[in-house]
C-alpha atoms as a PDB file:
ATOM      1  CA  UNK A   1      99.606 102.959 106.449  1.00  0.00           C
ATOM      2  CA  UNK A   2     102.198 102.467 103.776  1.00  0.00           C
ATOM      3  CA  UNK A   3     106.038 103.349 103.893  1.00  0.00           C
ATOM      4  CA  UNK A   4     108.757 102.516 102.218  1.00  0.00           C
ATOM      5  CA  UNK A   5     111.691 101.495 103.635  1.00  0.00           C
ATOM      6  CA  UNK A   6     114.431 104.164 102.301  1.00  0.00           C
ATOM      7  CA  UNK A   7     117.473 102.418 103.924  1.00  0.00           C
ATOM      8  CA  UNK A   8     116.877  99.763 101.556  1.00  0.00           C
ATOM      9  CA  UNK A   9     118.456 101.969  98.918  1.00  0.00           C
ATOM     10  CA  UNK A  10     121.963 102.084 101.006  1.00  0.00           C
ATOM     11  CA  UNK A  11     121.518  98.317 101.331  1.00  0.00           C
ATOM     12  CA  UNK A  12     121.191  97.778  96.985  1.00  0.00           C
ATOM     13  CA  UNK A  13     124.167 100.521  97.011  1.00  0.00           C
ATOM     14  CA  UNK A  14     126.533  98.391  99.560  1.00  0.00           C
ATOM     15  CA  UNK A  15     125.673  95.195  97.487  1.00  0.00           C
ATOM     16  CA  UNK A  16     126.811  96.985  94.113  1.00  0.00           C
ATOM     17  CA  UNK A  17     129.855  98.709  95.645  1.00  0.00           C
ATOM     18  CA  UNK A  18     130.836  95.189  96.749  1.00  0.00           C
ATOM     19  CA  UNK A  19     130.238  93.488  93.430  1.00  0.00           C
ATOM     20  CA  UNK A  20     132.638  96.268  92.066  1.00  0.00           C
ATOM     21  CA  UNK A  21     134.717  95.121  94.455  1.00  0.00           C
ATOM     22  CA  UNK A  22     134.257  91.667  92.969  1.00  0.00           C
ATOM     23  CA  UNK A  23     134.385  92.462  89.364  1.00  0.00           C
ATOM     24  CA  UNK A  24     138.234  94.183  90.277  1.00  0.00           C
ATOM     25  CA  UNK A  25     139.529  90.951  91.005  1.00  0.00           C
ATOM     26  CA  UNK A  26     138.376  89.497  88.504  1.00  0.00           C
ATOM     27  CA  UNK A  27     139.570  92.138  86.203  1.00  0.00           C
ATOM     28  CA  UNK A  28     143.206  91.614  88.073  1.00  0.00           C
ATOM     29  CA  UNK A  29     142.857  87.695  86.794  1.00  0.00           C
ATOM     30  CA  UNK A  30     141.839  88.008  83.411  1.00  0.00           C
ATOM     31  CA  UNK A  31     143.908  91.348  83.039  1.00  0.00           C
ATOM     32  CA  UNK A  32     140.700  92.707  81.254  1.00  0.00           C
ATOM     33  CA  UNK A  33     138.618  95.508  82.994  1.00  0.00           C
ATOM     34  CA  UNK A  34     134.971  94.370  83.862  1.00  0.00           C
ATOM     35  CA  UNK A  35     134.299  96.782  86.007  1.00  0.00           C
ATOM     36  CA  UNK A  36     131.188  99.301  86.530  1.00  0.00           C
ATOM     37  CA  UNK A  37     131.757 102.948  86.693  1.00  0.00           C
ATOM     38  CA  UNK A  38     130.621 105.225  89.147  1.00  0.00           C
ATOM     39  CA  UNK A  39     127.321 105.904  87.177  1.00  0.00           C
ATOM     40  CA  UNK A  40     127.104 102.706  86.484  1.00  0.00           C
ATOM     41  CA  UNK A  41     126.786 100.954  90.064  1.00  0.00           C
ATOM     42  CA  UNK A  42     124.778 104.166  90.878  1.00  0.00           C
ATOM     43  CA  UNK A  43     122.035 103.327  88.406  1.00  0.00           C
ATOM     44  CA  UNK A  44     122.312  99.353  89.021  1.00  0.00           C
ATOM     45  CA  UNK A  45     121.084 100.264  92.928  1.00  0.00           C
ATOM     46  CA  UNK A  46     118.705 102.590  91.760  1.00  0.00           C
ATOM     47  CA  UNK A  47     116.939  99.764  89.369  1.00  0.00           C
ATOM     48  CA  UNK A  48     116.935  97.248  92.599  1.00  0.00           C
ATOM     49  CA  UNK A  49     115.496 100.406  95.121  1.00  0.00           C
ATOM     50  CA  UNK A  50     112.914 100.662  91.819  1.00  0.00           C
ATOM     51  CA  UNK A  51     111.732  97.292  91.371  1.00  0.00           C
ATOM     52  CA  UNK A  52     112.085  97.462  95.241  1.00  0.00           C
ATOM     53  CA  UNK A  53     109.246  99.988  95.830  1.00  0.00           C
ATOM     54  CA  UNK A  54     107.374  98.270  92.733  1.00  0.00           C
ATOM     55  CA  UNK A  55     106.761  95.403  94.639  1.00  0.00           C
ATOM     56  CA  UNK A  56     106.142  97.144  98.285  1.00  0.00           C
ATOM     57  CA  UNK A  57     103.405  99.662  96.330  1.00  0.00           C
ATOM     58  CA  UNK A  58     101.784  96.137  94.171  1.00  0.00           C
ATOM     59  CA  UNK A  59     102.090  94.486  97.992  1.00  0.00           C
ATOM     60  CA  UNK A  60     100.162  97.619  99.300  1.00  0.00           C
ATOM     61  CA  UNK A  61      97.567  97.963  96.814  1.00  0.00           C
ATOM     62  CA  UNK A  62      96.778  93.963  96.913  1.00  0.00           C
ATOM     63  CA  UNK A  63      95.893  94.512 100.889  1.00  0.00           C
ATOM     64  CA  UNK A  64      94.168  97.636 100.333  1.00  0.00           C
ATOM     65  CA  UNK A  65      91.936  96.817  97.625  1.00  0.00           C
ATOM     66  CA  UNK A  66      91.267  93.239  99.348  1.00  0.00           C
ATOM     67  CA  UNK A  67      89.302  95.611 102.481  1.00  0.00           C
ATOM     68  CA  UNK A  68      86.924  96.733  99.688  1.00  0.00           C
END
């Protein structure tokens, strides 16, 4: 059976709102704003939950085809 693990998304979305996080300190230090916008951060999860499911469907396929 093959799922994918949709909480995985909220995971890649913490991990980007904390980098944000990051990058406003660092913007505070070098008074020059690095930071990512809303859509920004938005799409930077959505590439990880991508790439994520890539790999789960390539992971999927490998043990399926391997019972032929």
């Amino acid at each position: 059976m093959f799922s994918i693990d949709t909480s995985k998304f909220d995971e890649f979305l913490e991990a980007e709102k904390q980098r944000q996080l990051a990058m406003m300190e660092v913007s505070k230090m070098i008074g020059v704003d690095v930071t990512f916008s809303d859509k920004e951060i938005i799409r930077n999860a959505e590439e990880k939950f991508s790439k994520y499911v890539s790999e789960e469907v390539n992971k999927w396929m490998k043990s399926a085809l391997s019972l032929i």
